[in-house]
C-alpha atoms as a PDB file:
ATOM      1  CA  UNK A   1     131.055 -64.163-147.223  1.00  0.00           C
ATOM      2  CA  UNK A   2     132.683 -60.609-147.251  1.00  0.00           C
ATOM      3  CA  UNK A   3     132.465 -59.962-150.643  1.00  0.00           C
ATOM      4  CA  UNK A   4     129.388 -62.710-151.571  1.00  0.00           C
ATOM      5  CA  UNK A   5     127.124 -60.216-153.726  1.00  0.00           C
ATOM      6  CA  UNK A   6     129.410 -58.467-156.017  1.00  0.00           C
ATOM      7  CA  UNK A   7     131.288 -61.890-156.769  1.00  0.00           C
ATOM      8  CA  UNK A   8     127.873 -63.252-157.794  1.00  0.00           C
ATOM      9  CA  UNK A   9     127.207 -60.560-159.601  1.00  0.00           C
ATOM     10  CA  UNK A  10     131.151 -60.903-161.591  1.00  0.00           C
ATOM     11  CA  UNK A  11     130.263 -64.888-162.034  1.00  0.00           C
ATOM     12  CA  UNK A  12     126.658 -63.905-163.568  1.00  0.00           C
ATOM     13  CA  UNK A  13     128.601 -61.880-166.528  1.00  0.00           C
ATOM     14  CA  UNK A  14     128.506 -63.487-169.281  1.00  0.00           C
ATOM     15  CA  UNK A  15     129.231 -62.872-173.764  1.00  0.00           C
ATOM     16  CA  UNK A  16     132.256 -62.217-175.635  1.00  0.00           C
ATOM     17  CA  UNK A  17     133.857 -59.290-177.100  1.00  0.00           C
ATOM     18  CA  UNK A  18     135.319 -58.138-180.097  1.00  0.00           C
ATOM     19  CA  UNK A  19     138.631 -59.467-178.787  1.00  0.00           C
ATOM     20  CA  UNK A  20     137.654 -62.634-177.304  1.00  0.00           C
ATOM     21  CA  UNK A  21     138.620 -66.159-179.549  1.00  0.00           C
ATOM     22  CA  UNK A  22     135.330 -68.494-181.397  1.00  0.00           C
ATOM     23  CA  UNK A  23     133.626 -71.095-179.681  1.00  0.00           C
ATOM     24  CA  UNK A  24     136.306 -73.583-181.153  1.00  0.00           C
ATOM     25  CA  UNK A  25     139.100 -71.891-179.133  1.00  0.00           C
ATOM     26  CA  UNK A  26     140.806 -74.330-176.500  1.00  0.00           C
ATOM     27  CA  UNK A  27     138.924 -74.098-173.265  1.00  0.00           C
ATOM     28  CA  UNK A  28     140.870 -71.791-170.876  1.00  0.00           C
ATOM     29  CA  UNK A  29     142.656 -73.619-167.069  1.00  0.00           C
ATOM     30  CA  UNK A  30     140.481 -73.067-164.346  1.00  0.00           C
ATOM     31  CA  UNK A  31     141.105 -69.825-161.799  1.00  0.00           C
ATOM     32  CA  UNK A  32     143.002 -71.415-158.644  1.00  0.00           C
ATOM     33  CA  UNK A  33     140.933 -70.522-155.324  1.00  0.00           C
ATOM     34  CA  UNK A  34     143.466 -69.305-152.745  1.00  0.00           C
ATOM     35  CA  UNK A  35     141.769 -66.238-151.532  1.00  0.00           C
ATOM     36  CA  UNK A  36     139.140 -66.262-148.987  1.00  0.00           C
ATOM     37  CA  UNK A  37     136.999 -65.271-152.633  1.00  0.00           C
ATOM     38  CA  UNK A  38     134.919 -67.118-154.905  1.00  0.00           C
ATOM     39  CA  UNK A  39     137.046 -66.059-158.692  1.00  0.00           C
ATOM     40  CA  UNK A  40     135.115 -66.421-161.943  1.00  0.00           C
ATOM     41  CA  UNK A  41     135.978 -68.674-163.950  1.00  0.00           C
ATOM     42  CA  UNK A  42     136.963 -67.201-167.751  1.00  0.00           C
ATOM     43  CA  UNK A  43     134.591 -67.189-170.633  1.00  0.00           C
ATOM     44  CA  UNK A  44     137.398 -67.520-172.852  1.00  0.00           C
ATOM     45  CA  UNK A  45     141.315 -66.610-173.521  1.00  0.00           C
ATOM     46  CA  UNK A  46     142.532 -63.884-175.349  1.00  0.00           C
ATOM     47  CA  UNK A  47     146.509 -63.282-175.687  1.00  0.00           C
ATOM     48  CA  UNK A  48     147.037 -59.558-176.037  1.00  0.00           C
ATOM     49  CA  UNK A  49     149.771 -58.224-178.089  1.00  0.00           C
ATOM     50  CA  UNK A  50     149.114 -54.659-178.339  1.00  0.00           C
ATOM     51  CA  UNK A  51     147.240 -52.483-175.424  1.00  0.00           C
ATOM     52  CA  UNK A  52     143.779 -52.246-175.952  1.00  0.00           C
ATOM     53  CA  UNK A  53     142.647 -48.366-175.900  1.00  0.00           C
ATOM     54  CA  UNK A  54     139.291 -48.730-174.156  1.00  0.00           C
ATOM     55  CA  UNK A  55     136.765 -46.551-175.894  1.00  0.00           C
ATOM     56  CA  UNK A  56     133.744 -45.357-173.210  1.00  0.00           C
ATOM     57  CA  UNK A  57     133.486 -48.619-171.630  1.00  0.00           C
ATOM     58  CA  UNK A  58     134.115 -52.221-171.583  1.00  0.00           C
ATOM     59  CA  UNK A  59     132.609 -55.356-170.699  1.00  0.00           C
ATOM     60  CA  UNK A  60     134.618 -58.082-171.360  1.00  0.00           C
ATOM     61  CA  UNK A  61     132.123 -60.907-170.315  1.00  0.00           C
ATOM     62  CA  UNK A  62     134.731 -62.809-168.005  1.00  0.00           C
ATOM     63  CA  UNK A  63     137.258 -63.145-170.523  1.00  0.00           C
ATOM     64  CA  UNK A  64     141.127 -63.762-169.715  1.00  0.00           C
ATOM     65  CA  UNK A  65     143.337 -61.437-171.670  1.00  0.00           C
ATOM     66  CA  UNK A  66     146.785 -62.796-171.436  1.00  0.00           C
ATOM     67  CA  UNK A  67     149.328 -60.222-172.418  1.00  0.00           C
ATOM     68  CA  UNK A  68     152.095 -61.325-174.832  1.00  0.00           C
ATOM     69  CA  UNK A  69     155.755 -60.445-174.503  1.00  0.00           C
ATOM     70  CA  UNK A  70     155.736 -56.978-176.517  1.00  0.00           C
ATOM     71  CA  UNK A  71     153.958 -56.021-173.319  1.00  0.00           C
ATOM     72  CA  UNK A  72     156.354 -57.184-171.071  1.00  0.00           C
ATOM     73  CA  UNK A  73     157.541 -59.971-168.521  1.00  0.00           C
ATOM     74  CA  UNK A  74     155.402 -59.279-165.806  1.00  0.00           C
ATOM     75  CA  UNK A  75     158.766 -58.477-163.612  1.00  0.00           C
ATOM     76  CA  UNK A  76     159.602 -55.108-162.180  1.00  0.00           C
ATOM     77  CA  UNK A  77     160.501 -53.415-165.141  1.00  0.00           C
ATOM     78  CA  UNK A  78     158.948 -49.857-165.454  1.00  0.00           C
ATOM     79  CA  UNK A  79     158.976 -49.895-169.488  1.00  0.00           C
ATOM     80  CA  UNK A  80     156.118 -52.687-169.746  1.00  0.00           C
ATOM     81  CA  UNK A  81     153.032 -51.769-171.391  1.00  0.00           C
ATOM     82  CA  UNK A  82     149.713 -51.941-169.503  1.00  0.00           C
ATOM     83  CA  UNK A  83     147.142 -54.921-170.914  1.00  0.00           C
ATOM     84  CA  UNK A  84     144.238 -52.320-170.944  1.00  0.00           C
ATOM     85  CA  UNK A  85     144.715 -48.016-171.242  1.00  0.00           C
ATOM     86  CA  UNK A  86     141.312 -45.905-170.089  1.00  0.00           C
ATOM     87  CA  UNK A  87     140.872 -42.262-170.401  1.00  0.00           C
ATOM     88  CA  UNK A  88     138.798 -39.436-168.774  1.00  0.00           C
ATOM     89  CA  UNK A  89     135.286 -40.770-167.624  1.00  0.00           C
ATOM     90  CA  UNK A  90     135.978 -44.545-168.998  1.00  0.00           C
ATOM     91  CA  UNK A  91     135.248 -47.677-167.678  1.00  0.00           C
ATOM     92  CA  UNK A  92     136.504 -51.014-167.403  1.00  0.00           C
ATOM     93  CA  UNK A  93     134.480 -53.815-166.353  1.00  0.00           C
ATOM     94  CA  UNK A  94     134.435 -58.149-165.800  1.00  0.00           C
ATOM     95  CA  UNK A  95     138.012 -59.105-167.368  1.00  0.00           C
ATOM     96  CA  UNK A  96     140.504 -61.261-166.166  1.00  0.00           C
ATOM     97  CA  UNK A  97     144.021 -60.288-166.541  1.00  0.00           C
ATOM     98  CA  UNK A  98     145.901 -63.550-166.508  1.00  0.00           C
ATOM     99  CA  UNK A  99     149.643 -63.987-165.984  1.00  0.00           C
ATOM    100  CA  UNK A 100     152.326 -62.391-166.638  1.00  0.00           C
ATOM    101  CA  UNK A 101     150.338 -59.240-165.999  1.00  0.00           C
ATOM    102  CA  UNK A 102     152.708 -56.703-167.563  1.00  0.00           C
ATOM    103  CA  UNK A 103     152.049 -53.351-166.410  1.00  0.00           C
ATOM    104  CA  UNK A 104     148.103 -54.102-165.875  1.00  0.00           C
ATOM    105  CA  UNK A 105     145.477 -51.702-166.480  1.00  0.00           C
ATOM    106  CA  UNK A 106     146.431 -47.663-166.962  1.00  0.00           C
ATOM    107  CA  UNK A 107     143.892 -44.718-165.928  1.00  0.00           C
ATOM    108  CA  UNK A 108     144.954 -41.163-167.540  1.00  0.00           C
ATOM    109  CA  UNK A 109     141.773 -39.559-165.676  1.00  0.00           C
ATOM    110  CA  UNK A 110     139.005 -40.487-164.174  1.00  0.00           C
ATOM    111  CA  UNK A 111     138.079 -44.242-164.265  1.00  0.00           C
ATOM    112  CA  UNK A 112     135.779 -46.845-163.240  1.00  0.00           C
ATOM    113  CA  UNK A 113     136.982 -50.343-162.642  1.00  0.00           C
ATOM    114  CA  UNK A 114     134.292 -53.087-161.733  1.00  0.00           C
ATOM    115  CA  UNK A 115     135.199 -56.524-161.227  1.00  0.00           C
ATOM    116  CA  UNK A 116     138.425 -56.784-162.782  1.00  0.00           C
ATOM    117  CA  UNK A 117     140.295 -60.239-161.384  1.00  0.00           C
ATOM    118  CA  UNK A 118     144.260 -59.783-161.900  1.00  0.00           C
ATOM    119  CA  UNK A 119     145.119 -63.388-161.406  1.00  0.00           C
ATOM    120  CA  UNK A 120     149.098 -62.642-161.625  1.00  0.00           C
ATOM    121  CA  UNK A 121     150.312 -59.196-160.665  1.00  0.00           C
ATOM    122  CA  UNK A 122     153.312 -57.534-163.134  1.00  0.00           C
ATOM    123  CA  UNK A 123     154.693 -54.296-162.362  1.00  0.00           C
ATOM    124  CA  UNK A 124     151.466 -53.311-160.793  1.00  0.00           C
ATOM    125  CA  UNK A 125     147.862 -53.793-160.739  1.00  0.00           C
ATOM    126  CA  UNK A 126     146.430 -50.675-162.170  1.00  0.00           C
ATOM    127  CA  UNK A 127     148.124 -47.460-162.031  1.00  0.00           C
ATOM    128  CA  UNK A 128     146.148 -43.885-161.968  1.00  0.00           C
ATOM    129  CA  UNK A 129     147.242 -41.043-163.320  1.00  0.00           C
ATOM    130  CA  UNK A 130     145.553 -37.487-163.659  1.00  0.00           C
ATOM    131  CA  UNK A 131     144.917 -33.701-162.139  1.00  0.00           C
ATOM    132  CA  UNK A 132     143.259 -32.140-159.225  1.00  0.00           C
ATOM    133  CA  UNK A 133     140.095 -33.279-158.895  1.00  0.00           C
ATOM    134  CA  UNK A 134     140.512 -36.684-160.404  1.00  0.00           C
ATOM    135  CA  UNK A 135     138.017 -39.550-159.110  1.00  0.00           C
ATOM    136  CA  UNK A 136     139.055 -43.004-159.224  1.00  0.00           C
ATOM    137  CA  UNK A 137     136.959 -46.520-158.655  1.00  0.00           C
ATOM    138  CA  UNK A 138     138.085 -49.846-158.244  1.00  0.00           C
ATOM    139  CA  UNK A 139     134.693 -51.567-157.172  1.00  0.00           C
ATOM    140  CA  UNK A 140     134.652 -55.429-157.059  1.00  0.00           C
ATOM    141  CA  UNK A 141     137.200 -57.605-157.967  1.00  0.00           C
ATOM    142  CA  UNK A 142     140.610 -59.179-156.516  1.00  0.00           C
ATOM    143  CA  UNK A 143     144.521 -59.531-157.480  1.00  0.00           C
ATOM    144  CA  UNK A 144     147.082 -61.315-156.210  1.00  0.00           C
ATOM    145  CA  UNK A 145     151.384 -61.947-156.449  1.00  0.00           C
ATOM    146  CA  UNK A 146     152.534 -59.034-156.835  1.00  0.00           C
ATOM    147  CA  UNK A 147     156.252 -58.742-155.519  1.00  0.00           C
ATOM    148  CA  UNK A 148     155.329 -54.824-154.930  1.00  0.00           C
ATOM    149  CA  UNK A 149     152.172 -52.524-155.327  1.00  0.00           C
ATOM    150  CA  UNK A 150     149.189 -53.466-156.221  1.00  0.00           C
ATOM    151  CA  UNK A 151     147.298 -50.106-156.889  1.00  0.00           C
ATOM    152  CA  UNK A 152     149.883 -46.908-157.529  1.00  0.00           C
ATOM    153  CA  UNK A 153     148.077 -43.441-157.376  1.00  0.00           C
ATOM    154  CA  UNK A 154     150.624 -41.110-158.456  1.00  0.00           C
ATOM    155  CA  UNK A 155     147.721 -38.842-160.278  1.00  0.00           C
ATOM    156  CA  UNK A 156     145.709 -36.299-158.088  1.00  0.00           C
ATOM    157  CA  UNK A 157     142.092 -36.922-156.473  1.00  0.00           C
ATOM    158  CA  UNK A 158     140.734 -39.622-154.511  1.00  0.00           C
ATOM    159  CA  UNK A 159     140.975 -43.248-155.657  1.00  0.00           C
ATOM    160  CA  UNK A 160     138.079 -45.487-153.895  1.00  0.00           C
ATOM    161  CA  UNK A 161     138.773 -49.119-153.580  1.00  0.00           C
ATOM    162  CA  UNK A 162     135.560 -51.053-152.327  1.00  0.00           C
ATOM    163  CA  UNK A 163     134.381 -54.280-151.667  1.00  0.00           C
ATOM    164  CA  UNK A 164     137.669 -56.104-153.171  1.00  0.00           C
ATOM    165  CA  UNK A 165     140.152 -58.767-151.959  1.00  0.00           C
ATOM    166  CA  UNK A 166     144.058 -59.039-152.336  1.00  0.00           C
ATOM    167  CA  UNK A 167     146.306 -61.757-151.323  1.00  0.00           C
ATOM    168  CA  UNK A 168     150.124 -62.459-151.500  1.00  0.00           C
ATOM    169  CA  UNK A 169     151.437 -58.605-152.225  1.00  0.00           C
ATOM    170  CA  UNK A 170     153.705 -55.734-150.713  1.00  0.00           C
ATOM    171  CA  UNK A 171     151.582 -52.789-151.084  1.00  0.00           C
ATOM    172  CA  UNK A 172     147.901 -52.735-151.490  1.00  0.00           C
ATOM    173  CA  UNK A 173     147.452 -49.256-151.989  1.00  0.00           C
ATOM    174  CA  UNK A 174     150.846 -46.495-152.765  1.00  0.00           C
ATOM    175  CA  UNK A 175     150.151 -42.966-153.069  1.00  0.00           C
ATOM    176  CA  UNK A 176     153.891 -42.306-155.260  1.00  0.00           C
ATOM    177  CA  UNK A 177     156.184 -41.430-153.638  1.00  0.00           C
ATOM    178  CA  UNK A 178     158.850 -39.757-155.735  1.00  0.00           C
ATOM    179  CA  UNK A 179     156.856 -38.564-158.743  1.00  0.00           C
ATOM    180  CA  UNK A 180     158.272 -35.607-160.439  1.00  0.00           C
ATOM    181  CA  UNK A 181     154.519 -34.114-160.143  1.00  0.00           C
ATOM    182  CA  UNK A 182     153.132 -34.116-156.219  1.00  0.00           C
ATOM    183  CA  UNK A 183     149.795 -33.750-155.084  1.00  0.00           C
ATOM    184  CA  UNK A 184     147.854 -34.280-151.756  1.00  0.00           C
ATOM    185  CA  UNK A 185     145.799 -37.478-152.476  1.00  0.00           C
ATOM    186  CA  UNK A 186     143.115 -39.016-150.880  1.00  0.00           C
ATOM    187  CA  UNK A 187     142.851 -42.528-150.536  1.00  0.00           C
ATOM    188  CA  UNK A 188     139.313 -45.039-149.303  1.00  0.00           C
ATOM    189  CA  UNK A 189     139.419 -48.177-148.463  1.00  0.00           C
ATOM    190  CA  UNK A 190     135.671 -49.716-147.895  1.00  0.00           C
ATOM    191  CA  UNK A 191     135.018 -53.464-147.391  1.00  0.00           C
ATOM    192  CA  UNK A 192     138.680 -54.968-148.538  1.00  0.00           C
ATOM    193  CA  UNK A 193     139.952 -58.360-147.679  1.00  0.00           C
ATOM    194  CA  UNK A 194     143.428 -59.177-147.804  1.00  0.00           C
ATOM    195  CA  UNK A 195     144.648 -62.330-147.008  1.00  0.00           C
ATOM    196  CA  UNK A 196     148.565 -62.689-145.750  1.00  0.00           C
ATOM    197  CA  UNK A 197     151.280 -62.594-146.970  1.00  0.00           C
ATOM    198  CA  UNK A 198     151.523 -58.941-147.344  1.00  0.00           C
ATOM    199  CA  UNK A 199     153.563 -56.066-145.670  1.00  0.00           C
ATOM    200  CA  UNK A 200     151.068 -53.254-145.747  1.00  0.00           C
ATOM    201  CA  UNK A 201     147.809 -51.822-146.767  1.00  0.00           C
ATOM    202  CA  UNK A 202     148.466 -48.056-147.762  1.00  0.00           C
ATOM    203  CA  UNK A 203     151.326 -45.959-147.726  1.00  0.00           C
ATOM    204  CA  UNK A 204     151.063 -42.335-148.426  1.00  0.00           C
ATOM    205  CA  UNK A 205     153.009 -38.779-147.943  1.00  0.00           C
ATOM    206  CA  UNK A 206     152.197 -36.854-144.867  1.00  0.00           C
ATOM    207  CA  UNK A 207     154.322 -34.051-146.215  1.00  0.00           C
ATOM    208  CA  UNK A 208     151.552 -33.468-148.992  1.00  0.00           C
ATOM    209  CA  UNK A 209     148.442 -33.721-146.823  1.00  0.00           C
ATOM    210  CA  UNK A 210     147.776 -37.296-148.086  1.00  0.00           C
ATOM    211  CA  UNK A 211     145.217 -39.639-146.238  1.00  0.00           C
ATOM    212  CA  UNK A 212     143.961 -42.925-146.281  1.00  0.00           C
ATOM    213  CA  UNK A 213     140.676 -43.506-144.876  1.00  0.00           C
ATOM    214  CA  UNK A 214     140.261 -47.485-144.316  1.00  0.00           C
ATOM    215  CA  UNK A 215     136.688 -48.905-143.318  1.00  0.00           C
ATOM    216  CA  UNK A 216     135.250 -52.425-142.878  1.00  0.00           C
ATOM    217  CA  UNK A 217     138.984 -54.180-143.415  1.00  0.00           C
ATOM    218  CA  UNK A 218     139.427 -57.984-142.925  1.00  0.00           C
ATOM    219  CA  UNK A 219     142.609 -59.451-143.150  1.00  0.00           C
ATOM    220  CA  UNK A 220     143.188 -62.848-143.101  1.00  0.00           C
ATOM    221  CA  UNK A 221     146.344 -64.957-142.093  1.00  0.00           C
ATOM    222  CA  UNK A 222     148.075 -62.566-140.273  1.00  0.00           C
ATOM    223  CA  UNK A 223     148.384 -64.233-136.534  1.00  0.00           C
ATOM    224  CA  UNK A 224     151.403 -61.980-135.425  1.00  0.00           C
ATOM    225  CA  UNK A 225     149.755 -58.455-136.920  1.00  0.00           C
ATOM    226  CA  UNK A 226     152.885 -58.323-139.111  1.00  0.00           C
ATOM    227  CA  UNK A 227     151.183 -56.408-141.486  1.00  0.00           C
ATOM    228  CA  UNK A 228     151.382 -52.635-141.168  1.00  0.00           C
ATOM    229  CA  UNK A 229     147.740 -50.773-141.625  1.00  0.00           C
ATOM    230  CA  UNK A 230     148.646 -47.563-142.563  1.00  0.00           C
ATOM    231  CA  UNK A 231     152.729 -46.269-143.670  1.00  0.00           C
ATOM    232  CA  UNK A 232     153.380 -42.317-143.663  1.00  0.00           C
ATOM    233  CA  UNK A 233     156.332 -41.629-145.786  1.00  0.00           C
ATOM    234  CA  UNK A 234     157.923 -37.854-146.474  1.00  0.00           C
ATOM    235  CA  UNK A 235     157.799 -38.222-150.239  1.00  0.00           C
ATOM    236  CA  UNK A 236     159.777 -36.221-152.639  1.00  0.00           C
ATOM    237  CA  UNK A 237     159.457 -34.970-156.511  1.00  0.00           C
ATOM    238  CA  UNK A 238     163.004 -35.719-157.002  1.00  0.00           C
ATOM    239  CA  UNK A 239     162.988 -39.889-157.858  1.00  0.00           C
ATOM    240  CA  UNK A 240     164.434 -40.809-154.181  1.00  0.00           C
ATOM    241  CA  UNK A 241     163.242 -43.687-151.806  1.00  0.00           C
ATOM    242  CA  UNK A 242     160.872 -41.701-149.483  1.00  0.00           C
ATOM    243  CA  UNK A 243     161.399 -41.838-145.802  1.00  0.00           C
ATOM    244  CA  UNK A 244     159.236 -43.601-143.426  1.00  0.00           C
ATOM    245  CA  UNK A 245     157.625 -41.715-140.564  1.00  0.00           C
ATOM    246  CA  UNK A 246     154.912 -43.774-138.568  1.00  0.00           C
ATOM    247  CA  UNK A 247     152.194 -45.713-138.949  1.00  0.00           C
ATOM    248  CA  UNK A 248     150.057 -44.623-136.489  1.00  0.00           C
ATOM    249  CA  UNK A 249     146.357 -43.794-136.754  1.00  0.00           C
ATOM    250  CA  UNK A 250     146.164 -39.972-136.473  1.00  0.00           C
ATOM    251  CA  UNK A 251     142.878 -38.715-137.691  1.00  0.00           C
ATOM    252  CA  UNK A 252     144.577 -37.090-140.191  1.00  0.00           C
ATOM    253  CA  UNK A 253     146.833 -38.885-142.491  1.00  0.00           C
ATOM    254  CA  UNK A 254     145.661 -42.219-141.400  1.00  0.00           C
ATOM    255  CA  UNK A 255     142.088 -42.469-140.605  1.00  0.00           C
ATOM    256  CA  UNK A 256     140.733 -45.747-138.562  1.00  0.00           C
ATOM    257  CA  UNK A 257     140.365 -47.109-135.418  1.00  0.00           C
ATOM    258  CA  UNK A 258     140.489 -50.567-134.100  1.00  0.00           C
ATOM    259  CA  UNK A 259     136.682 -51.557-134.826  1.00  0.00           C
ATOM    260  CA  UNK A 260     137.546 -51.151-138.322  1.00  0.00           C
ATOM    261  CA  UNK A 261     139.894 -53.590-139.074  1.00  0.00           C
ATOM    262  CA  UNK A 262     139.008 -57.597-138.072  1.00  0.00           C
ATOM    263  CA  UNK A 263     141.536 -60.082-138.212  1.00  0.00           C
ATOM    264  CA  UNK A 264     140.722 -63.912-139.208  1.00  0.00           C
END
């Protein structure tokens, strides 16, 4: 299996945290199995009414956190709070977000994220946000139903997304496109798995020297190749829809070839 040795490793975390329920809490449903993935299934359930500020790091042994309705509906909306908030140099690692998802997980700088299993998409995934120079991980994991993005880079730097699977989305990866602060970003894609439906993997803005390199891609489902690799918009600091250009591989913007991405 694509992705057999850092699922192992999620299902072999184990423990509790200071926000996870006693051992007389009701046992939590299992994880549906509709990717090509093998989810963990939760330690425990945890309904999350404020954001939790994550202090260095955090291992949350496998446990759902289900955020409550001060964090939002897990629509669309852009005021929803995420379920988890990291700063510079932190790290978030083996938690379940389960539905509705509200805004997900929030970077301000640099961040880590290992094995973290969105099991309903809100407004997005995990959204990154910080300078020049900013390095972002998403290493293990999987999400799924999202009616848009998944992951939204609208901070500076690179954001890295390896060996993780996605299934039922719009957007995998969106490099913003109408922020009111623009930056060239850089975008990897190493050892993903997305299983249809979906529209596209990346989309980023040629106009600021974006590019999305994508390596080792499976995607799964897709017998008519309706979904579109690599999107170059024109983006814009003013709040407008950006404009589509191509999709082409160029070497420049978007970076594969053919050998790189297998279909199922």
């Amino acid at each position: 299996m694509l992705l057999a040795a850092v699922f192992a490793g999620a299902l072999a975390a184990g423990g509790t945290t200071a926000f996870a329920q006693g051992p007389d809490a009701e046992a939590p449903a299992p994880v549906a199995d509709t990717l090509a993935v093998e989810w963990p299934q939760a330690t425990d359930e945890v309904v999350v009414n404020e954001t939790i500020e994550v202090d260095g790091s955090f291992d949350g042994g496998n446990v759902r956190y289900v955020p409550g309705p001060e964090l939002g509906d897990g629509g669309q909306g852009e005021d929803q709070l995420p379920v988890f908030e990291l700063s510079q140099g932190e790290s978030l690692s083996n938690v379940l977000i389960g539905s509705p998802g509200a805004d997900g997980v929030h970077c301000s700088g640099s961040c880590t994220l290992n094995n973290v299993w969105w099991e309903d998409i809100g407004e997005d995934a995990a959204t990154f946000r910080g300078g020049d120079g900013s390095q972002f991980l998403v290493s293990g994991g999987a999400a799924r139903a999202s009616d848009d993005k998944v992951l939204q880079h609208n901070g500076g730097g690179t954001l890295t997304v390896r060996d993780f699977a996605a299934e039922d989305f719009s957007t995998l990866v969106r490099s913003c496109g109408n922020c009111s602060t623009q930056y060239g970003r850089t975008i990897v894609l190493e050892n993903v798995e997305v299983t249809a439906p979906a529209s596209r993997l990346v989309g980023i803005n040629e106009n600021y020297g974006d590019s999305a390199t994508l390596r080792n891609i499976t995607i799964i489902g897709d017998d008519d190749r309706d979904i579109t690799i690599c999107q170059k918009y024109i983006g814009n600091d003013e709040g407008d829809e950006p404009d589509e250009t191509g999709t082409d591989p160029d070497g420049t913007h978007c970076r594969y070839s053919s050998s790189d991405i297998t279909y199922q």
